[in-house]
C-alpha atoms as a PDB file:
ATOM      1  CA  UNK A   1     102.978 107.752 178.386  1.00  0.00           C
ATOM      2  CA  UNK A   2     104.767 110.703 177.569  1.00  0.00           C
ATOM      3  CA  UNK A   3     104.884 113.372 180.666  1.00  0.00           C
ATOM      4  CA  UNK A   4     106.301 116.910 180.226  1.00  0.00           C
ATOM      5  CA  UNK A   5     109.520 117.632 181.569  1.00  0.00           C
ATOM      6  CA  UNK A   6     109.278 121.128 184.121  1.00  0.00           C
ATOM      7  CA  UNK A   7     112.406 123.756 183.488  1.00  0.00           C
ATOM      8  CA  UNK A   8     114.293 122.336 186.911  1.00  0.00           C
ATOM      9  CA  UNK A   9     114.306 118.571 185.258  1.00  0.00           C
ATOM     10  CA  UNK A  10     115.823 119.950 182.046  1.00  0.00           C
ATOM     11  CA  UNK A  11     118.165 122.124 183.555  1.00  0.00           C
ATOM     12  CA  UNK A  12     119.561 119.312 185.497  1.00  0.00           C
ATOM     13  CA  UNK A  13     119.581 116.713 182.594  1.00  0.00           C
ATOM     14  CA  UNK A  14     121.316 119.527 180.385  1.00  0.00           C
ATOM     15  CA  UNK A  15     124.121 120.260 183.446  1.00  0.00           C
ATOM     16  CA  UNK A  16     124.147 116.613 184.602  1.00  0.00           C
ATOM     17  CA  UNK A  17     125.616 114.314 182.271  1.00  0.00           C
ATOM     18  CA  UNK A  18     124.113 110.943 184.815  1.00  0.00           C
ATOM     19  CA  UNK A  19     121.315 112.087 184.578  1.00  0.00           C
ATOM     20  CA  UNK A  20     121.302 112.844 181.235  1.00  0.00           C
ATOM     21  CA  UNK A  21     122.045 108.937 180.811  1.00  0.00           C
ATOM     22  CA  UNK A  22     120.017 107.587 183.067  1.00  0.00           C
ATOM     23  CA  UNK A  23     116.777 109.403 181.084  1.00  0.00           C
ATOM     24  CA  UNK A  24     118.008 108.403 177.675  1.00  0.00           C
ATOM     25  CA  UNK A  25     118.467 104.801 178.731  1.00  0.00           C
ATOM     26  CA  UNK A  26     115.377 104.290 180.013  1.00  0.00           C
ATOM     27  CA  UNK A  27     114.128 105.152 176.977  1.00  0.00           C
ATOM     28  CA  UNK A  28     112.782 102.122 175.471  1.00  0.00           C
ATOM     29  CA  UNK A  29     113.974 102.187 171.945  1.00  0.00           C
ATOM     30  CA  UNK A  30     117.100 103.332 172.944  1.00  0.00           C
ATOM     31  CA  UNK A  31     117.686 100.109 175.381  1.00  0.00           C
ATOM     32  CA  UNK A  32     116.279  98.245 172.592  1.00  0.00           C
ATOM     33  CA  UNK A  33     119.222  99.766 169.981  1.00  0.00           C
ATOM     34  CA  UNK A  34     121.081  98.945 172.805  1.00  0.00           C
ATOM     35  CA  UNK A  35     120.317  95.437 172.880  1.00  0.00           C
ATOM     36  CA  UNK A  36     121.167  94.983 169.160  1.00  0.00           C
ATOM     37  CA  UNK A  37     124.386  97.031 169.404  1.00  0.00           C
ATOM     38  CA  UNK A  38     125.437  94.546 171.878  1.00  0.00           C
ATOM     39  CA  UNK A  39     124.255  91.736 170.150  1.00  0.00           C
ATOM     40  CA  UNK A  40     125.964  92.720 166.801  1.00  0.00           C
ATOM     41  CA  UNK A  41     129.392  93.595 169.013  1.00  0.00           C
ATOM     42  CA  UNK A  42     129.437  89.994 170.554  1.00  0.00           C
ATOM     43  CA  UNK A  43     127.812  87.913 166.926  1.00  0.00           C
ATOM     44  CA  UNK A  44     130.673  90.566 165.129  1.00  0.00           C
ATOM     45  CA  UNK A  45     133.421  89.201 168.153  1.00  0.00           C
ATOM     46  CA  UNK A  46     131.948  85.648 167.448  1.00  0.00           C
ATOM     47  CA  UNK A  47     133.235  85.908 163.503  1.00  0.00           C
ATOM     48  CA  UNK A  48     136.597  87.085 164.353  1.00  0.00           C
ATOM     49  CA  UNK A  49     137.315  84.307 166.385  1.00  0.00           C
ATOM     50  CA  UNK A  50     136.735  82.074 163.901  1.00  0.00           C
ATOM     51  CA  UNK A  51     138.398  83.398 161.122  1.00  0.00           C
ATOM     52  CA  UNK A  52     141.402  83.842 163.531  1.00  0.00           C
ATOM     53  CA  UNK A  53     140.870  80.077 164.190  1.00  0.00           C
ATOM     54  CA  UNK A  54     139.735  79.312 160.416  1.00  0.00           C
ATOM     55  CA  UNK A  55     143.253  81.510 159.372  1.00  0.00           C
ATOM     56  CA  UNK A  56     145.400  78.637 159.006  1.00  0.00           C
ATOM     57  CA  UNK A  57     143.221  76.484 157.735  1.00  0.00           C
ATOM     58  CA  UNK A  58     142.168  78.929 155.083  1.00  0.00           C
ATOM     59  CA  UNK A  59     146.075  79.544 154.208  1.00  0.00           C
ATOM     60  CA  UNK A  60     147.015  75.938 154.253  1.00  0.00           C
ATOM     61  CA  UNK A  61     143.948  75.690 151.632  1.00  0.00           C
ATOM     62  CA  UNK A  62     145.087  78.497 149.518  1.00  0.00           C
ATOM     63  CA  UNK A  63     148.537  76.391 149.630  1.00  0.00           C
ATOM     64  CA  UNK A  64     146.841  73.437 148.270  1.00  0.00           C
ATOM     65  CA  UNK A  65     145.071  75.518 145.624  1.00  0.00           C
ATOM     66  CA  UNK A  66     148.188  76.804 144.369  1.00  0.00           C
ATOM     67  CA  UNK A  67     150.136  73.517 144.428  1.00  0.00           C
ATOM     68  CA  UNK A  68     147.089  71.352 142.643  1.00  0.00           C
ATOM     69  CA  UNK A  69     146.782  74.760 140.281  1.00  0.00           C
ATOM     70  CA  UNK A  70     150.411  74.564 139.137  1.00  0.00           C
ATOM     71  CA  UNK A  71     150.571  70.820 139.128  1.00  0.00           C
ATOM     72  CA  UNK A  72     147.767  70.424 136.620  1.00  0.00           C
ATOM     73  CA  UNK A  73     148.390  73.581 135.004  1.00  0.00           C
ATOM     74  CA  UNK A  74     152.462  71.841 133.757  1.00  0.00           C
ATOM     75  CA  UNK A  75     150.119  68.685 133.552  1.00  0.00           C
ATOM     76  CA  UNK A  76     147.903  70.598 130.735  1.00  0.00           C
ATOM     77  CA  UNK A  77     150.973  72.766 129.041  1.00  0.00           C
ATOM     78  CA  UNK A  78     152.538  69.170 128.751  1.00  0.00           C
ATOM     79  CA  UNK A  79     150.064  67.431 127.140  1.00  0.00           C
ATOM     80  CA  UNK A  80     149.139  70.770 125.076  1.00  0.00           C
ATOM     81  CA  UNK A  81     152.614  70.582 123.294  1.00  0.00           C
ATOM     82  CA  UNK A  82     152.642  66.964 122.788  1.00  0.00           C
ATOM     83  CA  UNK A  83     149.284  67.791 120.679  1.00  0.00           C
ATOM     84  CA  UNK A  84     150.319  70.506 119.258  1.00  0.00           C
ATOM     85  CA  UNK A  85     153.969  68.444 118.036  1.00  0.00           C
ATOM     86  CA  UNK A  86     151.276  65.702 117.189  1.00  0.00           C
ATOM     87  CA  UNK A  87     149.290  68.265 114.911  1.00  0.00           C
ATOM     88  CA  UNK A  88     152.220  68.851 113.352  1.00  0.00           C
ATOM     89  CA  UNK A  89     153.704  65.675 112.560  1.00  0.00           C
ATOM     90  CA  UNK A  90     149.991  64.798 111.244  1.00  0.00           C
ATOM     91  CA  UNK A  91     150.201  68.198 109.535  1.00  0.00           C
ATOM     92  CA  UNK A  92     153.447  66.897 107.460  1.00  0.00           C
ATOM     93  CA  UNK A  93     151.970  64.005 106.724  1.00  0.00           C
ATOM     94  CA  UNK A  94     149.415  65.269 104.420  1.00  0.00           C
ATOM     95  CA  UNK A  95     148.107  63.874 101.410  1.00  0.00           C
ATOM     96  CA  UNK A  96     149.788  66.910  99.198  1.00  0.00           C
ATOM     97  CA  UNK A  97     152.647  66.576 101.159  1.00  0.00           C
ATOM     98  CA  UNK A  98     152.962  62.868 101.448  1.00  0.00           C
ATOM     99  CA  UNK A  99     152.924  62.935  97.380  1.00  0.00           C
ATOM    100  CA  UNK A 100     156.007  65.720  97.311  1.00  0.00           C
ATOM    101  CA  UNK A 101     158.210  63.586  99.403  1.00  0.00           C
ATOM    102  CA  UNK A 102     157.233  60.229  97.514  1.00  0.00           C
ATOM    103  CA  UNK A 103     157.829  62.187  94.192  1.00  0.00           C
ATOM    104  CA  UNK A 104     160.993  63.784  95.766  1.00  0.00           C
ATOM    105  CA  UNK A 105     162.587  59.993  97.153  1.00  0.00           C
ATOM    106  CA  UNK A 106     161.920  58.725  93.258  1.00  0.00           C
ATOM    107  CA  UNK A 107     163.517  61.458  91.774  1.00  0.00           C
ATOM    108  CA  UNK A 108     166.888  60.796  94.503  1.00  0.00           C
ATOM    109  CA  UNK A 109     166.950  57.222  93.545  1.00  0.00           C
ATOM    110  CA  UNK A 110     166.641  58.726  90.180  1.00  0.00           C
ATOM    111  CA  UNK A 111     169.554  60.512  90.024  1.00  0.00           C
ATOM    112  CA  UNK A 112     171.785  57.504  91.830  1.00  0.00           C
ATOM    113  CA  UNK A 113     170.530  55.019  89.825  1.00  0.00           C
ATOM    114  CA  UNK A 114     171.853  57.971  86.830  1.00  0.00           C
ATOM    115  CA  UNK A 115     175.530  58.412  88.562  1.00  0.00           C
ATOM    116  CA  UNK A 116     175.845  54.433  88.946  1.00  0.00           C
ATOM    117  CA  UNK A 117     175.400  54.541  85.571  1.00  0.00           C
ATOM    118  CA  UNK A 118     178.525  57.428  85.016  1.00  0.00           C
ATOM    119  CA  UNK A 119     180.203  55.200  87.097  1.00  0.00           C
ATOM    120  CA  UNK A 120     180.353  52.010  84.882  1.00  0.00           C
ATOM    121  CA  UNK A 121     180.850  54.003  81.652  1.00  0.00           C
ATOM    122  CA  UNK A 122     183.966  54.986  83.475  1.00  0.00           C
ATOM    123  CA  UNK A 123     184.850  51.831  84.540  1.00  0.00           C
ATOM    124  CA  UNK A 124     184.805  52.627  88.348  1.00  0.00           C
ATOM    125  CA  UNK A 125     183.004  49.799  89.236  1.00  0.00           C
ATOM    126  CA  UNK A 126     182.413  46.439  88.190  1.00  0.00           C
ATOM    127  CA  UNK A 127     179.705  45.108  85.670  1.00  0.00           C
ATOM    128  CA  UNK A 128     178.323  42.827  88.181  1.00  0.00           C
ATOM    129  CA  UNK A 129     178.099  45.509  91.191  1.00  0.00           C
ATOM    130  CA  UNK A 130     176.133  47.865  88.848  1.00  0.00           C
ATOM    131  CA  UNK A 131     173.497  45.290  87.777  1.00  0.00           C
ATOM    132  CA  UNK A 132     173.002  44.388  90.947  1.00  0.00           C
ATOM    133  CA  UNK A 133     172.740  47.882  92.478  1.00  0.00           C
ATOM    134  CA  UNK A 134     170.997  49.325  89.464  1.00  0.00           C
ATOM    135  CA  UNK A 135     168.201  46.757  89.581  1.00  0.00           C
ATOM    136  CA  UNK A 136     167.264  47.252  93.082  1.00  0.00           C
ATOM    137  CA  UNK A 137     167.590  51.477  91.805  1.00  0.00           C
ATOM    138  CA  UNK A 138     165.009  51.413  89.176  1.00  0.00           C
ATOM    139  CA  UNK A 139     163.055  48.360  91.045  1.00  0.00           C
ATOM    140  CA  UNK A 140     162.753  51.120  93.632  1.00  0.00           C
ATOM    141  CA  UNK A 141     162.309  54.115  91.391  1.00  0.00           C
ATOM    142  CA  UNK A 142     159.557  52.459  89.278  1.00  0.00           C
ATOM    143  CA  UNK A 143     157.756  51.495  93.029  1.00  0.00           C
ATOM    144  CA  UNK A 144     157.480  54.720  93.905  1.00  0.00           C
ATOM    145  CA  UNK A 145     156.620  56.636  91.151  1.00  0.00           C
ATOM    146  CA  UNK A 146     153.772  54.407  90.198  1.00  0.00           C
ATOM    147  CA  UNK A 147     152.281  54.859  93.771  1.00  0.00           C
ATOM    148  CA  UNK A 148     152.660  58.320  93.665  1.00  0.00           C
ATOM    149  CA  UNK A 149     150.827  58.167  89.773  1.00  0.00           C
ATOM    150  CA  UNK A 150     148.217  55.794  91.371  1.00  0.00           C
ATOM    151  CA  UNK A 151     147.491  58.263  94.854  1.00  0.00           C
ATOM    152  CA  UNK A 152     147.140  61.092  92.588  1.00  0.00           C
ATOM    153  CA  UNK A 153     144.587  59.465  90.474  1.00  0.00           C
ATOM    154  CA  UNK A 154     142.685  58.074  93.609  1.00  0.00           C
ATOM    155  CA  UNK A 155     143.036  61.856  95.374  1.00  0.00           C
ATOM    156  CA  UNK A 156     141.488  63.290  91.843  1.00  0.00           C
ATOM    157  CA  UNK A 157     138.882  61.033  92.158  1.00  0.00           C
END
């Protein structure tokens, strides 16, 4: 229970800094925040020491992290071009595409088969040679063109 201080007691505990203390801290809520101050000083100490001890640990982790990250991450870019070149390659081989370049192969074996022909008129070669040669030519001409005649009709339809 609460008693009244008289005007000698709070004289003294205003000029006398002990016994200032010695009042306050026998205060029970005050010991009591005094208790958990403590407590939170030495749980607070507690956590420091073992992050100080947990400080290697935790860098040799963040070490790991950043060798595993960059590791996987050239792993990834890596396999990310070779899908990419892939997409291209299967880009270039389009149907469209695929068509052109069989059209465009016919029409070169075209034109040789056209400047063998120059080529006997002008007697730079022998009759046997061009036969030969120019039957393979158009053999090869007539191949391709009628593939590329019978994908376009199977595309169109």
């Amino acid at each position: 229970m609460f008693q009244p201080f008289c005007e000698d007691e709070l004289r003294t505990y205003l000029t006398d800094k002990d016994a200032y203390n010695k009042i306050l801290h026998s205060i029970g809520e005050v010991k009591h925040m005094g208790h958990l101050r403590d407590d939170l000083c030495m749980k607070t100490t507690q956590l420091a020491r073992k992050n100080i001890e947990n400080a290697t640990q935790i860098a040799e982790l963040k070490n790991q992290c950043a060798i595993i990250r960059t590791t996987e991450l050239a792993v990834a870019e890596e396999k990310f071009s070779e899908l990419e070149k892939q997409g291209q390659e299967l880009a270039s081989l389009s149907p469209v595409v695929l068509l052109e370049k069989l059209g465009d192969a016919a029409n070169i074996i075209d034109e040789e088969s056209e400047n063998l022909q120059h080529l006997i008129m002008s007697g730079e070669i022998e009759l046997s040679d061009f036969i030969q040669n120019y039957k393979k030519m158009r053999r090869v001409y007539h191949t391709r063109t009628l593939l590329r005649l019978a994908a376009m009709a199977s595309i169109s339809a």
